[in-house]
N, C-alpha and C. Protein backbone atom coordinates (compact mmCIF):
# COMPACT_ATOMS: atom_id res chain seq x y z
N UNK A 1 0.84 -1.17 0.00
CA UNK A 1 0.00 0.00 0.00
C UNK A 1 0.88 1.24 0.00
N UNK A 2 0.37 2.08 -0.70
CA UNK A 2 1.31 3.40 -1.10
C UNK A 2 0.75 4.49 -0.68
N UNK A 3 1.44 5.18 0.65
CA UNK A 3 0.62 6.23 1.35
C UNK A 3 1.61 7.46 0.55
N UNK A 4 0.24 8.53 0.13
CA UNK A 4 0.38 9.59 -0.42
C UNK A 4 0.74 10.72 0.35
N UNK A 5 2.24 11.07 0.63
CA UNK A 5 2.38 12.04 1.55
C UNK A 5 1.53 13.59 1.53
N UNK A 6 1.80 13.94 0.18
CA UNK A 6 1.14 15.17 -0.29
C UNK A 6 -0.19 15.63 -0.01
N UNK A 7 -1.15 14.49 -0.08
CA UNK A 7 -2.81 14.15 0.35
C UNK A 7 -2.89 13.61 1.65
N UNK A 8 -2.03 13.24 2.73
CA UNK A 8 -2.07 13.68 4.11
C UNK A 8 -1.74 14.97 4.80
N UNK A 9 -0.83 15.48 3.79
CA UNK A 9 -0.84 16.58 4.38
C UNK A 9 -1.42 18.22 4.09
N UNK A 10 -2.37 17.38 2.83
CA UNK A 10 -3.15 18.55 2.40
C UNK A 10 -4.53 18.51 3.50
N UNK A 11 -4.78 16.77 3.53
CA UNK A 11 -5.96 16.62 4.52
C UNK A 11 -5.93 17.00 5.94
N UNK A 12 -4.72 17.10 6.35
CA UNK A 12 -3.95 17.60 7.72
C UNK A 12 -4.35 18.89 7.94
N UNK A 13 -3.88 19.34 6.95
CA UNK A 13 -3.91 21.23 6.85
C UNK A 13 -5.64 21.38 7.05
N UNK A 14 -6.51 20.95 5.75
CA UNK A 14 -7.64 21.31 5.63
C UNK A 14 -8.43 20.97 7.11
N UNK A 15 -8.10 19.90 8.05
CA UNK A 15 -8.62 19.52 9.72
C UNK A 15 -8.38 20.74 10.15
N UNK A 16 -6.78 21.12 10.04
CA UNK A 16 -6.48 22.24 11.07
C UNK A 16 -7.08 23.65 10.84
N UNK A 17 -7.52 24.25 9.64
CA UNK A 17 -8.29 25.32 9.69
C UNK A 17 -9.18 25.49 9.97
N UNK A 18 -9.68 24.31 9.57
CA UNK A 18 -11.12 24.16 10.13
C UNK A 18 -11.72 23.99 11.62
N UNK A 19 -10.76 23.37 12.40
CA UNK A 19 -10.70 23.40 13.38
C UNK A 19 -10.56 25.14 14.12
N UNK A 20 -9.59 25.88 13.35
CA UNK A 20 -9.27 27.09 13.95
C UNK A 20 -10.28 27.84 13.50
N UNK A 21 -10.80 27.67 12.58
CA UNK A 21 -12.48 28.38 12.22
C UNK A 21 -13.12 28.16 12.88
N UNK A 22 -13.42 26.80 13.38
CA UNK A 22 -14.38 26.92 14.59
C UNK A 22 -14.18 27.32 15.67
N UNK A 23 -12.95 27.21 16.57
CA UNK A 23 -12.37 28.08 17.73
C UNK A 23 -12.39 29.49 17.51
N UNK A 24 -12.23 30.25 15.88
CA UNK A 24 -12.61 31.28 15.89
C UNK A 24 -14.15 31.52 15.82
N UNK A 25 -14.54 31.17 15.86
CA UNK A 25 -16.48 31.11 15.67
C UNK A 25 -17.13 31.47 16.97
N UNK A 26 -16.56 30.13 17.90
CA UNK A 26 -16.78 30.46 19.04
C UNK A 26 -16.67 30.98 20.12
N UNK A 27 -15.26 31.94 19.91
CA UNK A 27 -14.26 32.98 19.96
C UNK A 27 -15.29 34.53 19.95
N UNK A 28 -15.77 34.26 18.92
CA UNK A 28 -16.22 35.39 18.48
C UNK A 28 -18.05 35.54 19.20
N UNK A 29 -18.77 34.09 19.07
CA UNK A 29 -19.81 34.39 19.57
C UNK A 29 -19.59 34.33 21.00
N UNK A 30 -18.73 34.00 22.12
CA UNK A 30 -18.79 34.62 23.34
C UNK A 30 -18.62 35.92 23.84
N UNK A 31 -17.64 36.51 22.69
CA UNK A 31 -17.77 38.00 22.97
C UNK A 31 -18.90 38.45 22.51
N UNK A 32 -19.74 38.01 21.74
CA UNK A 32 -20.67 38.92 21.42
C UNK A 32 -21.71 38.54 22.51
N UNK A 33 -22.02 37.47 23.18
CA UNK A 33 -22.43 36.71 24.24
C UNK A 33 -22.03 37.61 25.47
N UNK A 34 -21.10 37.83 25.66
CA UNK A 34 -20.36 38.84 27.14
C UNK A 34 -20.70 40.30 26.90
N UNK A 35 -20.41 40.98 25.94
CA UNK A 35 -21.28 42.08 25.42
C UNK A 35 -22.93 42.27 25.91
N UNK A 36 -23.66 41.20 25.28
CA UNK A 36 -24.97 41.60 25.50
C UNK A 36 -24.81 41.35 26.92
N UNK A 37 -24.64 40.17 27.70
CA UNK A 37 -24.91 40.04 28.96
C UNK A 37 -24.69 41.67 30.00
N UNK A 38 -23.45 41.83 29.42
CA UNK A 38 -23.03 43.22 30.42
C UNK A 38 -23.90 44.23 29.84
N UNK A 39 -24.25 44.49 28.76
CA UNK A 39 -25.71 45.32 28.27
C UNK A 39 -27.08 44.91 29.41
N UNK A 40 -27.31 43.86 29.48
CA UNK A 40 -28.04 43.69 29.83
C UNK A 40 -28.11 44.39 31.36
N UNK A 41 -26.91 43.19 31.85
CA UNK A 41 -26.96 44.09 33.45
C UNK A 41 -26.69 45.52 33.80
N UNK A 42 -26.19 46.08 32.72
CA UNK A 42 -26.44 47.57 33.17
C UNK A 42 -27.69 48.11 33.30
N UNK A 43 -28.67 47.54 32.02
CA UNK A 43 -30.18 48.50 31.91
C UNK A 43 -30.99 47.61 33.13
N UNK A 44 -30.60 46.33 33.42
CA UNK A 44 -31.15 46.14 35.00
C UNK A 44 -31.03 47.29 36.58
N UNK A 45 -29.55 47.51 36.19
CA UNK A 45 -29.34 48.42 37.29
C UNK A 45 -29.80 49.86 36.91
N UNK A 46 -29.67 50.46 36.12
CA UNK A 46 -30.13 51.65 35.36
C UNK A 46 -32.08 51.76 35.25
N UNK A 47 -32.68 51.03 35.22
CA UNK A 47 -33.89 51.06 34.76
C UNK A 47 -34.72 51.00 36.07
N UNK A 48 -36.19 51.51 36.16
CA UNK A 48 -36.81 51.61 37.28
C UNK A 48 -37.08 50.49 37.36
N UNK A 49 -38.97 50.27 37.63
CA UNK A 49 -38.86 50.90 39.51
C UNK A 49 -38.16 50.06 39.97
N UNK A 50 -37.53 50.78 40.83
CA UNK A 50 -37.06 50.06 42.10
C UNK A 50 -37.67 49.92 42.92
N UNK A 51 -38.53 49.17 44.11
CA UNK A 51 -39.23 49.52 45.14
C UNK A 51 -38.94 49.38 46.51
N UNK A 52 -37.65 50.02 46.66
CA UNK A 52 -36.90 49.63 47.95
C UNK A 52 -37.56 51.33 48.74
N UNK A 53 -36.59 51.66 49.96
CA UNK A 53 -36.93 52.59 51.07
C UNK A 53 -36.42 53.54 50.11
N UNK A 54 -36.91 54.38 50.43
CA UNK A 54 -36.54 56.04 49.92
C UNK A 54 -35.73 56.79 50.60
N UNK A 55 -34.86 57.55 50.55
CA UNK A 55 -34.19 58.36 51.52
C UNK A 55 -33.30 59.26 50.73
N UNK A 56 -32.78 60.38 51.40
CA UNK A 56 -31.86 61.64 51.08
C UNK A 56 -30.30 60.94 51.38
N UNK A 57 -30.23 61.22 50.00
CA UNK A 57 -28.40 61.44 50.21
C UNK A 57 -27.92 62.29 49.26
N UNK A 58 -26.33 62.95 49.66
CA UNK A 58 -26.48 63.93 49.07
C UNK A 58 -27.42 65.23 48.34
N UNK A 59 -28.19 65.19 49.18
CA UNK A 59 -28.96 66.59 49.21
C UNK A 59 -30.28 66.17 47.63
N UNK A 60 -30.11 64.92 47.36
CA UNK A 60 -30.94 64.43 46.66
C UNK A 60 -31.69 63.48 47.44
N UNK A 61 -33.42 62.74 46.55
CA UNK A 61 -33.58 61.56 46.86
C UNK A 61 -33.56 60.25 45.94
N UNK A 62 -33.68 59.10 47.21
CA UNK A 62 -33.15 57.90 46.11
C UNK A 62 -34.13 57.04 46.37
N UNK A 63 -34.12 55.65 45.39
CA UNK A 63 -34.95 54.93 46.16
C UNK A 63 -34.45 53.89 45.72
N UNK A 64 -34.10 52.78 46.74
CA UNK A 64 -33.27 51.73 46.76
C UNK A 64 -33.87 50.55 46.07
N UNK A 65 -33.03 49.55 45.88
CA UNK A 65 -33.84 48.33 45.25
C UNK A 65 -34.45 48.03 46.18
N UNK A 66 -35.46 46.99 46.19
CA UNK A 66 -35.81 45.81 47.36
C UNK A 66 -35.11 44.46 47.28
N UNK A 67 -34.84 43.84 48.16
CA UNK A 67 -34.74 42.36 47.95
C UNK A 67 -35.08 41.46 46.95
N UNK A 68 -34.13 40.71 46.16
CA UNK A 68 -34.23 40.50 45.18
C UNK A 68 -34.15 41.19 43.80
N UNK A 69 -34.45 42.52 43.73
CA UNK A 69 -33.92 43.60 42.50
C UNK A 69 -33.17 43.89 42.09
N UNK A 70 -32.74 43.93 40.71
CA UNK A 70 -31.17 44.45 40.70
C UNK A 70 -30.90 45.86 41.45
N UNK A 71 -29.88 46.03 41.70
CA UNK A 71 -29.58 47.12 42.68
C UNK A 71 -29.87 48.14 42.10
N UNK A 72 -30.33 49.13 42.68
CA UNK A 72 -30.61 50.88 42.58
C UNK A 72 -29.23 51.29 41.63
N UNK A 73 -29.07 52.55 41.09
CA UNK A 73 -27.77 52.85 40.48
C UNK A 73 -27.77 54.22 41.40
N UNK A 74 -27.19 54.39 42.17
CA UNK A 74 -26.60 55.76 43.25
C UNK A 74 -25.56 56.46 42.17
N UNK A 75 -24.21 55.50 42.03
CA UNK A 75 -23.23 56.68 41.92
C UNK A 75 -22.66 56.20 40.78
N UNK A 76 -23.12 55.29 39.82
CA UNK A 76 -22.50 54.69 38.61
C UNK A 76 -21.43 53.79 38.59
N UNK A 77 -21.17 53.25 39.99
CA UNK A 77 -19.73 52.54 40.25
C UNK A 77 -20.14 51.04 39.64
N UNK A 78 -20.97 50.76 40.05
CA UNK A 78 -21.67 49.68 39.72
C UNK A 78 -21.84 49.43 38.12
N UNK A 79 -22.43 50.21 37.10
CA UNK A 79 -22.63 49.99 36.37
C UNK A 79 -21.45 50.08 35.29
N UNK A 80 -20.37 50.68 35.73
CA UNK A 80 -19.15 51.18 35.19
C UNK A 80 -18.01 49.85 35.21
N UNK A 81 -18.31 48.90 36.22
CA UNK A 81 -17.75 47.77 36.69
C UNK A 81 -18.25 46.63 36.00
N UNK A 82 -18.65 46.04 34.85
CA UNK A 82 -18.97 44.66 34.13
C UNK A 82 -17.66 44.80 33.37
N UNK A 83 -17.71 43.33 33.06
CA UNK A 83 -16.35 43.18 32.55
C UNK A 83 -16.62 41.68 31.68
N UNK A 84 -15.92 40.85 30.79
CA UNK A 84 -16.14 39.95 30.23
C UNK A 84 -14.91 39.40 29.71
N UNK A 85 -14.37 38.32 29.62
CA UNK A 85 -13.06 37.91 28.88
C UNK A 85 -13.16 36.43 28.56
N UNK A 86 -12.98 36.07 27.30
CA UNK A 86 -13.15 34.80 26.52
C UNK A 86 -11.77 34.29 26.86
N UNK A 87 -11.28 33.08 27.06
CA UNK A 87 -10.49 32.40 27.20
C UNK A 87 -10.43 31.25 26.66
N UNK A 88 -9.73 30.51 25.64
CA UNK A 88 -10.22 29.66 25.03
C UNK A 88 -12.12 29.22 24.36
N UNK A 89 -12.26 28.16 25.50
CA UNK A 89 -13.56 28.44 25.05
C UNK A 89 -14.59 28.53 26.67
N UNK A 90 -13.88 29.52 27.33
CA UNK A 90 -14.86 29.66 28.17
C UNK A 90 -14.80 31.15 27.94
N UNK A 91 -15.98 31.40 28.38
CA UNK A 91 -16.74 33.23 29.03
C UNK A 91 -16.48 33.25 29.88
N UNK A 92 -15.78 33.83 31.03
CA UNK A 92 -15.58 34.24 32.15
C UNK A 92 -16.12 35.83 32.21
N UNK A 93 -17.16 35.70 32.96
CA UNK A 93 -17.60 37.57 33.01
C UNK A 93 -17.49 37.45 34.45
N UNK A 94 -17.79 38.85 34.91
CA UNK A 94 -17.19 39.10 35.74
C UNK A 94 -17.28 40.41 36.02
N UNK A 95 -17.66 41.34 37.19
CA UNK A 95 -17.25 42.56 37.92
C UNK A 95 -16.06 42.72 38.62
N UNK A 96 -15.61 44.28 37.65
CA UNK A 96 -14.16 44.41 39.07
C UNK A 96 -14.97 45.12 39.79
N UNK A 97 -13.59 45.16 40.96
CA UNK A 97 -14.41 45.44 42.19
C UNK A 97 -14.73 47.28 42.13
N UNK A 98 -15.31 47.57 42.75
CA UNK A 98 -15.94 49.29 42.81
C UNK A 98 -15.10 50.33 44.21
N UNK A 99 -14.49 50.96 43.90
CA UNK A 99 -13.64 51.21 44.98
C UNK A 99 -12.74 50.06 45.83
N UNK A 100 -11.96 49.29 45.00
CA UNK A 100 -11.34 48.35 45.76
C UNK A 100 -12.37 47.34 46.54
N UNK A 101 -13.22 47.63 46.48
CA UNK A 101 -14.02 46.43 46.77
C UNK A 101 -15.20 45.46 46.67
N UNK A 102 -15.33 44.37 47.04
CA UNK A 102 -15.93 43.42 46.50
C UNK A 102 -17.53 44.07 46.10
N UNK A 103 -17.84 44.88 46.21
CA UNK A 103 -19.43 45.66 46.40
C UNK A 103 -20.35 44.90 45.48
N UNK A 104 -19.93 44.28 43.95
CA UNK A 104 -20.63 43.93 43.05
C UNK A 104 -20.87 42.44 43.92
N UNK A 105 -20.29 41.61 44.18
CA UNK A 105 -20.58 40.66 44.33
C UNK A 105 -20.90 40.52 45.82
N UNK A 106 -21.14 41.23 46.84
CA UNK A 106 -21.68 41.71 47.89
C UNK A 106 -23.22 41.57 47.46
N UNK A 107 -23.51 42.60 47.03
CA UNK A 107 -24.74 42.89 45.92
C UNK A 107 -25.50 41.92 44.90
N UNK A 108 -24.71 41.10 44.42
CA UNK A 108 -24.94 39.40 43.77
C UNK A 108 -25.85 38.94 44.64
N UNK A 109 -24.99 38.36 45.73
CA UNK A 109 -25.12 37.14 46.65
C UNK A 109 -25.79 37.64 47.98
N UNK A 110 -25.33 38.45 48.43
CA UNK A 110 -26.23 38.91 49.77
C UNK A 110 -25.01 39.24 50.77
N UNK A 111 -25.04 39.60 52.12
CA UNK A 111 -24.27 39.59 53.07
C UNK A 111 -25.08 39.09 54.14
N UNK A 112 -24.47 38.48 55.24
CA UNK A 112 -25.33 38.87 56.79
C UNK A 112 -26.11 39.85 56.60
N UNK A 113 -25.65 40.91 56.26
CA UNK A 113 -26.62 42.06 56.73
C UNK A 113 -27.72 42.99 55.61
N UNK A 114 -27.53 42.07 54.77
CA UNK A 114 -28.32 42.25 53.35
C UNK A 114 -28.61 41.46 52.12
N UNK A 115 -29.99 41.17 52.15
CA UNK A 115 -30.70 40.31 50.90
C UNK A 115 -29.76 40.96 49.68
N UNK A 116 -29.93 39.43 48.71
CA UNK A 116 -29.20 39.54 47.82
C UNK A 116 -29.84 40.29 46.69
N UNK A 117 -29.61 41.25 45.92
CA UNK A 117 -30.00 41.97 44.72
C UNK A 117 -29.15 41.41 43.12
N UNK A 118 -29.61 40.33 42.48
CA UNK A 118 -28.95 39.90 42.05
C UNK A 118 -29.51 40.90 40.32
N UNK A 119 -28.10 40.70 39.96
CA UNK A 119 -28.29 41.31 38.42
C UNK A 119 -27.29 40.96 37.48
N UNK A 120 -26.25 39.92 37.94
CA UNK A 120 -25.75 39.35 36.72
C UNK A 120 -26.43 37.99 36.57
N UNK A 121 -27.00 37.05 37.28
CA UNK A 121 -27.38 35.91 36.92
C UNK A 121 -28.97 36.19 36.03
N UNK A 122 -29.66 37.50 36.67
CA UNK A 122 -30.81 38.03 35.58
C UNK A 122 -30.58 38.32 34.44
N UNK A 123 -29.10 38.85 34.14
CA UNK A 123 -28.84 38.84 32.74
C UNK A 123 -28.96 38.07 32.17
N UNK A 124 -27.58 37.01 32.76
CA UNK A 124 -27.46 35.68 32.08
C UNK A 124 -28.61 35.05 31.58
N UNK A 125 -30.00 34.93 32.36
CA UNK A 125 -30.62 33.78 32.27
C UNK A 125 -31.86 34.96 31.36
N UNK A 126 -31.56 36.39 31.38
CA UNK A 126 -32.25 36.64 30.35
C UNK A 126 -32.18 36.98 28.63
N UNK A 127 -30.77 36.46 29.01
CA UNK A 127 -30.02 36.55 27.38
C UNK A 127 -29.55 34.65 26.77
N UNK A 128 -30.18 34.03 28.01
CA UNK A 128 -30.28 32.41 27.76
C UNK A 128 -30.51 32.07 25.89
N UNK A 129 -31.38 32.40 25.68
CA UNK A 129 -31.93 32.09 24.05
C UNK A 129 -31.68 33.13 23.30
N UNK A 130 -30.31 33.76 23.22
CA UNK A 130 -29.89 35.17 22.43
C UNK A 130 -28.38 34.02 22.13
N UNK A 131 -28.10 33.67 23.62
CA UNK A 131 -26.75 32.86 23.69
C UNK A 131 -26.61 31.72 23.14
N UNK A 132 -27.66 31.09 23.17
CA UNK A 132 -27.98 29.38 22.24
C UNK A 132 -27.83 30.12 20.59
N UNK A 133 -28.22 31.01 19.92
CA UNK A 133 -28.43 31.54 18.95
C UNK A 133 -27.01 31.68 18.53
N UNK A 134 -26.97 32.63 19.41
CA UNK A 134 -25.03 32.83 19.16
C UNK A 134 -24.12 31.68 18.63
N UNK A 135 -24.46 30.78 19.80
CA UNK A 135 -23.26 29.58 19.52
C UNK A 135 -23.65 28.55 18.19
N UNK A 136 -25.10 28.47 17.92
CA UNK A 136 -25.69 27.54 16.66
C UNK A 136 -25.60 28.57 15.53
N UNK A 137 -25.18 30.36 15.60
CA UNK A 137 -24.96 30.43 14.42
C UNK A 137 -23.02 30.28 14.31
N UNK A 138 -22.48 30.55 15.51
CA UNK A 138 -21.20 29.97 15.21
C UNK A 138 -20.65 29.26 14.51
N UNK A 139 -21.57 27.93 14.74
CA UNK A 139 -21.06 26.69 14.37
C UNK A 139 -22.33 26.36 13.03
N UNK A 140 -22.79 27.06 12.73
CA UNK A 140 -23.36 27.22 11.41
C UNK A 140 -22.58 27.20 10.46
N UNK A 141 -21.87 28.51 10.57
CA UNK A 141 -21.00 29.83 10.13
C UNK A 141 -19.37 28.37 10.19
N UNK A 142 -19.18 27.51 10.51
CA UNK A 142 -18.19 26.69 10.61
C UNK A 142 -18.41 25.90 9.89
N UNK A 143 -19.65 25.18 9.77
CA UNK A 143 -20.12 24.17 8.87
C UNK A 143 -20.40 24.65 7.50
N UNK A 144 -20.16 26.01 7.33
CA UNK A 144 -20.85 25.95 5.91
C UNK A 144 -19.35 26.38 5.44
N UNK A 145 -18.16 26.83 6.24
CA UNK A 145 -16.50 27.33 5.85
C UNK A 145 -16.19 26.15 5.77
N UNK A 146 -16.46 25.28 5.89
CA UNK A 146 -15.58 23.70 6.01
C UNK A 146 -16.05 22.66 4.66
N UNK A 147 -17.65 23.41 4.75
CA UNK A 147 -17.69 21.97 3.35
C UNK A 147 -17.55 22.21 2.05
C-alpha cells in the first residue's frame, strides 16, 4: 500500500483550519455573548422601579432596590464595573471590584446584613436564548466554511 504524503498533508492542513475556524467562531460568539450580557446588566441596574426605602443622600432623593432587584444605580460605580473575557472556550464575566471592593458581588449574593440583589445571573438567564443563537450560528457559520 502506497501512502500519499502530499494528500495527508493537504488533509492535515484542511482539519487544522477548520478546526481554527471553529475556535474562531466560538471565539467570536462569546464576545458577542459577554457584550450583550453586560448590556443587559447595566439597563437592570439603570432602569426603574425600584421599590426599595426612599431616603436623602447627598442633598438628593433615592430609592433603593428591594430584595431580590437588581440594585438601585446611586453613583455609577456599579454599572461602570462589568467586565467579560473569553479564554479559550470559556466566558468568564465578571465585575471588578468598585472602589477596591468586592461591592458587586456583595450585591450578587447577599451579606449577613443584606438580601441579595442579584443582576448578573438576571442577565445571564435573560439573554439564555440570544446565547444558544449565538453559539448555533457559530457553528453554522463553521459548517458551511468547512464543506
Amino acid at each position: 500500500m502506497r501512502i500519499n504524503k502530499t494528500a495527508n498533508k493537504r488533509a492535515y492542513k484542511s482539519i487544522e483550519n477548520a478546526n481554527r475556524a471553529f475556535f474562531k467562531g466560538i471565539n467570536r460568539a462569546f464576545n458577542i455573548m459577554g457584550k450583550e450580557i453586560d448590556r443587559e446588566r447595566r439597563r437592570l441596574i439603570l432602569e426603574p422601579p425600584k421599590t426599595g426605602r426612599i431616603y436623602r443622600i447627598r442633598g438628593r432623593t433615592h430609592q433603593a432596590s428591594a430584595p431580590g432587584e437588581a440594585p438601585a444605580n446611586l453613583t455609577g460605580g456599579l454599572v461602570r464595573s462589568g467586565d467579560h473575557k473569553v479564554s479559550g472556550l470559556f466566558l468568564r464575566g465578571g465585575e471588578k471590584k468598585v472602589n477596591g471592593k468586592d461591592y458587586p458581588k456583595f450585591l450578587e449574593y447577599g451579606t449577613s446584613k443584606m438580601s441579595p440583589r442579584p443582576h448578573v445571573i438576571k442577565a445571564i438567564n435573560s439573554k439564555r436564548r440570544d446565547t444558544r443563537l449565538a453559539l448555533l450560528e457559530a457553528v453554522d457559520l463553521f459548517i458551511k466554511k468547512s464543506a
